[in-house]
N, C-alpha and C. Protein backbone atom coordinates (compact mmCIF):
# COMPACT_ATOMS: atom_id res chain seq x y z
N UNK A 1 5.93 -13.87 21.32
CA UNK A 1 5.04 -13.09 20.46
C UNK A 1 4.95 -13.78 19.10
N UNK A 2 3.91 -13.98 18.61
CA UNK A 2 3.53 -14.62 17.10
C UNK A 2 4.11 -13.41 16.52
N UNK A 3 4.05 -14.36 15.31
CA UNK A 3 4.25 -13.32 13.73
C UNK A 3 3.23 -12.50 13.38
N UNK A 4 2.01 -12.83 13.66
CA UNK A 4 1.10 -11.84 13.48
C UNK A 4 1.68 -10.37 14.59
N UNK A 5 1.41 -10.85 15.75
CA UNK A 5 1.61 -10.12 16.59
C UNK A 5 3.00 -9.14 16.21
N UNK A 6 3.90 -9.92 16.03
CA UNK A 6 4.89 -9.00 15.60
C UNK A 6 4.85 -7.95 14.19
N UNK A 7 3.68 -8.38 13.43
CA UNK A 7 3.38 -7.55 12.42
C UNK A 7 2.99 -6.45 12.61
N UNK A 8 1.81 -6.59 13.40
CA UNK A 8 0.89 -5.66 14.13
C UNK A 8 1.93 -4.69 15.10
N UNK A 9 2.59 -5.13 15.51
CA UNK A 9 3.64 -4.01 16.53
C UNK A 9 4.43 -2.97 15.42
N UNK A 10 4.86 -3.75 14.79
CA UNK A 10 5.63 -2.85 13.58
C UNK A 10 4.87 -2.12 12.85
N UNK A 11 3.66 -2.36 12.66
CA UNK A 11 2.66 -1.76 11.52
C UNK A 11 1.98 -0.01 12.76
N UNK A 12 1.77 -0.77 13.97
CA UNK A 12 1.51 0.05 14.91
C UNK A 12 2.54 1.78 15.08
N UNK A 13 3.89 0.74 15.07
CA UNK A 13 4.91 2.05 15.19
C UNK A 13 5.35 2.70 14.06
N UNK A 14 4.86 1.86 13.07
CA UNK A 14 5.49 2.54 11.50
C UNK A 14 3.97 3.75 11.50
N UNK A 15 2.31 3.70 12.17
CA UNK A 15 1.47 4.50 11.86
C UNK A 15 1.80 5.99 12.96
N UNK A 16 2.86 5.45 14.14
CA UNK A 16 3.06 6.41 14.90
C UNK A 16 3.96 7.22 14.41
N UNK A 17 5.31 6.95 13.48
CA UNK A 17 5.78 7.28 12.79
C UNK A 17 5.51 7.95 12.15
N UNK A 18 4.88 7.77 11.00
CA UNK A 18 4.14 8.49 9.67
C UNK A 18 3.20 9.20 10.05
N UNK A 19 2.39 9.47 11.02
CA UNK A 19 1.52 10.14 11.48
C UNK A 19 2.27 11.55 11.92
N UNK A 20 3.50 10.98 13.24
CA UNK A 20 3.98 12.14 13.63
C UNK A 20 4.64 12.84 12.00
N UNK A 21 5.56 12.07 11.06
CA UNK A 21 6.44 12.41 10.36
C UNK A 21 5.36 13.93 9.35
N UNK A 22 4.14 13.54 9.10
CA UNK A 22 3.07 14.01 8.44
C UNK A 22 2.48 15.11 9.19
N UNK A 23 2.53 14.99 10.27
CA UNK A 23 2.08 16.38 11.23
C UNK A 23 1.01 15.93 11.15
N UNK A 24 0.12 14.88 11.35
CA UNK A 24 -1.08 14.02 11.79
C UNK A 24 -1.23 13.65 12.94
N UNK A 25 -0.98 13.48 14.00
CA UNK A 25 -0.84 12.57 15.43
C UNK A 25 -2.32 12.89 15.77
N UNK A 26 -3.23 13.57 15.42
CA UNK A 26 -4.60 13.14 15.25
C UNK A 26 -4.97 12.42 15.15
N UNK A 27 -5.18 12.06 13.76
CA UNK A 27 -5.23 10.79 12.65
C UNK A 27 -4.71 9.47 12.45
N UNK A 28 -3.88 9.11 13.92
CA UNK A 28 -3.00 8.21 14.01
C UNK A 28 -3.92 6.80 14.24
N UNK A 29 -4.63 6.62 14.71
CA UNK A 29 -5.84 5.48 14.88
C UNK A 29 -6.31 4.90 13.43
N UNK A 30 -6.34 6.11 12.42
CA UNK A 30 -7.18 5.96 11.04
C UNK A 30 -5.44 5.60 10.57
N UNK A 31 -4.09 5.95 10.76
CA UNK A 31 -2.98 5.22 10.09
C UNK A 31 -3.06 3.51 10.29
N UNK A 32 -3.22 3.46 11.73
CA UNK A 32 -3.47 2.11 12.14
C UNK A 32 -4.04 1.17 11.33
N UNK A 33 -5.58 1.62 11.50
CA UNK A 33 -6.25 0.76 10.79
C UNK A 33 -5.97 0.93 9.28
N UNK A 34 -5.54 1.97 8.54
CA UNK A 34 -5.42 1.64 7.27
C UNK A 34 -3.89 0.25 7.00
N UNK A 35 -3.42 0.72 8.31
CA UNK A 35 -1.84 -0.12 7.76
C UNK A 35 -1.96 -2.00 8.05
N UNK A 36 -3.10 -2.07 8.94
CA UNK A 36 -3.73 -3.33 8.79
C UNK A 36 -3.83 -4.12 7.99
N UNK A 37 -4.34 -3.21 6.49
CA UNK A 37 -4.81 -4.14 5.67
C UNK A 37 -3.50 -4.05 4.58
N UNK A 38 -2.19 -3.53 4.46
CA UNK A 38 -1.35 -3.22 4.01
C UNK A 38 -0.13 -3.73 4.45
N UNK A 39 0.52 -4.34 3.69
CA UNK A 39 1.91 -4.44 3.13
C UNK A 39 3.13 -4.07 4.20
N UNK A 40 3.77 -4.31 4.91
CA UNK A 40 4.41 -3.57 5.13
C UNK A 40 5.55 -2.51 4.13
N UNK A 41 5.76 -3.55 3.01
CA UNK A 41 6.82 -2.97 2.40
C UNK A 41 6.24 -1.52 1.35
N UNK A 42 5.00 -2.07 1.14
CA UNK A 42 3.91 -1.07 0.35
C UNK A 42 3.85 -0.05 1.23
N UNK A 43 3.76 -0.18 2.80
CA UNK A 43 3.74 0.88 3.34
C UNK A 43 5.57 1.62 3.59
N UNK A 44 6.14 0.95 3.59
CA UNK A 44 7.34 1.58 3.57
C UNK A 44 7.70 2.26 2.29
N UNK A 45 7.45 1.71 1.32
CA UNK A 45 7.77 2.35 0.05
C UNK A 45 6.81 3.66 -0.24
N UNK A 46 5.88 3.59 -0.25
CA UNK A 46 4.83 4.90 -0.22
C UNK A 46 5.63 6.02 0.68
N UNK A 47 5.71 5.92 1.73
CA UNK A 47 6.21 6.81 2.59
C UNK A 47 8.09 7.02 2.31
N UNK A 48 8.55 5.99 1.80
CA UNK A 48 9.67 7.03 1.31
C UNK A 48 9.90 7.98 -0.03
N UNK A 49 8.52 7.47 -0.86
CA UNK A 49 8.65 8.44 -2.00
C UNK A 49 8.08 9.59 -1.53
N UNK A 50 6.96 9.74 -0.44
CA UNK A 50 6.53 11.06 -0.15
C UNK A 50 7.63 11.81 0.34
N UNK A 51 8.46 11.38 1.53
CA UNK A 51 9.35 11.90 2.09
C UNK A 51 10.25 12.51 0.85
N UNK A 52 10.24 11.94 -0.16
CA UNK A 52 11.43 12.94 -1.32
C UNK A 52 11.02 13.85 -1.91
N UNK A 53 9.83 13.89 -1.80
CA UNK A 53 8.70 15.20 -3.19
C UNK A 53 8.80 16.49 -2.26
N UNK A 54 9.30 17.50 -2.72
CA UNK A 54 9.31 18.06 -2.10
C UNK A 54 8.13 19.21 -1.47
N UNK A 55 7.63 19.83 -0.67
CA UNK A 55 6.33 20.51 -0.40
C UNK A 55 5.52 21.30 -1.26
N UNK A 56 6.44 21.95 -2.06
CA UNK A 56 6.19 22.80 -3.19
C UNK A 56 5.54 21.79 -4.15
N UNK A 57 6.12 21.19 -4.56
CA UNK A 57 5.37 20.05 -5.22
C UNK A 57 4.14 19.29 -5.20
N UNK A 58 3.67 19.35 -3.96
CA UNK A 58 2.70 18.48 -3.50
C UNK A 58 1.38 19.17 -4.33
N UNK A 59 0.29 18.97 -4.56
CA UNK A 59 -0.86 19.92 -4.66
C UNK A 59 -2.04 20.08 -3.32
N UNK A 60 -2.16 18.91 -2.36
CA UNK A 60 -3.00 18.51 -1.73
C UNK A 60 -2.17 19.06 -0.18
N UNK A 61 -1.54 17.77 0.30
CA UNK A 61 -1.16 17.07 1.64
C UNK A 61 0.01 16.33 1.35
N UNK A 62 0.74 16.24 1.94
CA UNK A 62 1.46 15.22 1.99
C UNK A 62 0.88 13.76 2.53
N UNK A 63 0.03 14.04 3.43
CA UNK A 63 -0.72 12.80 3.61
C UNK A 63 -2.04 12.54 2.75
N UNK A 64 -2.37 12.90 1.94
CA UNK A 64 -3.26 13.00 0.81
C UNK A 64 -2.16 12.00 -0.36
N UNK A 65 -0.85 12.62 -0.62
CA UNK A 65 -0.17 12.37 -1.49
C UNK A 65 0.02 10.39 -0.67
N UNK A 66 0.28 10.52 0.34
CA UNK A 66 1.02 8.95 1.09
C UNK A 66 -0.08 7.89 0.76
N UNK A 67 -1.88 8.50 1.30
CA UNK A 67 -2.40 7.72 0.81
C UNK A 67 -3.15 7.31 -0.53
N UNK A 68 -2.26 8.45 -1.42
CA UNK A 68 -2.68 8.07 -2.89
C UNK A 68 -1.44 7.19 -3.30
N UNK A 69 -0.26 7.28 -3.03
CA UNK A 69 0.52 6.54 -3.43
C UNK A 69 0.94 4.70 -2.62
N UNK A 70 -0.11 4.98 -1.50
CA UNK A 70 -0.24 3.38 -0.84
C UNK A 70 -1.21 2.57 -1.61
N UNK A 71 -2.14 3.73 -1.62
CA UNK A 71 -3.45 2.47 -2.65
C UNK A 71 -3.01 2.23 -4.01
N UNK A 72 -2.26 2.79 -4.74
CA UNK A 72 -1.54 2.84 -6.03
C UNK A 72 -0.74 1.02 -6.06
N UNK A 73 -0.04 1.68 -4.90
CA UNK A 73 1.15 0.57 -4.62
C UNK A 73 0.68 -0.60 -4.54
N UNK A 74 -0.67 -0.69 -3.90
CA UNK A 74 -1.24 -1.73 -3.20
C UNK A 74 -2.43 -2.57 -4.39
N UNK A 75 -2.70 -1.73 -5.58
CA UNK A 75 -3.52 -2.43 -6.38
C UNK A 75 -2.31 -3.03 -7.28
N UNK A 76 -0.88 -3.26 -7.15
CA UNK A 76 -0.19 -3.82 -7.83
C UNK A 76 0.28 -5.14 -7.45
């Protein structure tokens, strides 16, 4: 398996992940393709600061909150 390929597998199970973790498994196709164009570590880091905020906190989604704090991450 290439390195691409191995990117793409990890990026694949990190959207199955975060999808289920988010109560999304809908939306899991649209994790995919967003995690394509992303970072892995940008995507790891986004998703462990959501995982700490707690619900009360949120104003939106938690997945509202993941992908405001990936594109954040990602214009840096």
């Amino acid at each position: 398996m290439t390195n691409t390929n191995e990117q793409s597998k990890i990026k694949d199970e990190l959207a199955n992940k975060i999808a289920k973790s988010l109560q999304e498994e809908h939306r899991t196709e649209l994790y995919r393709h967003m995690f394509q164009k992303q970072d892995e570590s940008i995507i790891r880091r986004a998703f462990d600061e959501v995982s700490k905020v707690p619900v009360s906190k949120i104003k939106k989604s938690k997945s509202a909150l993941f992908f405001f704090l990936l594109n954040k991450y990602a214009e840096k």
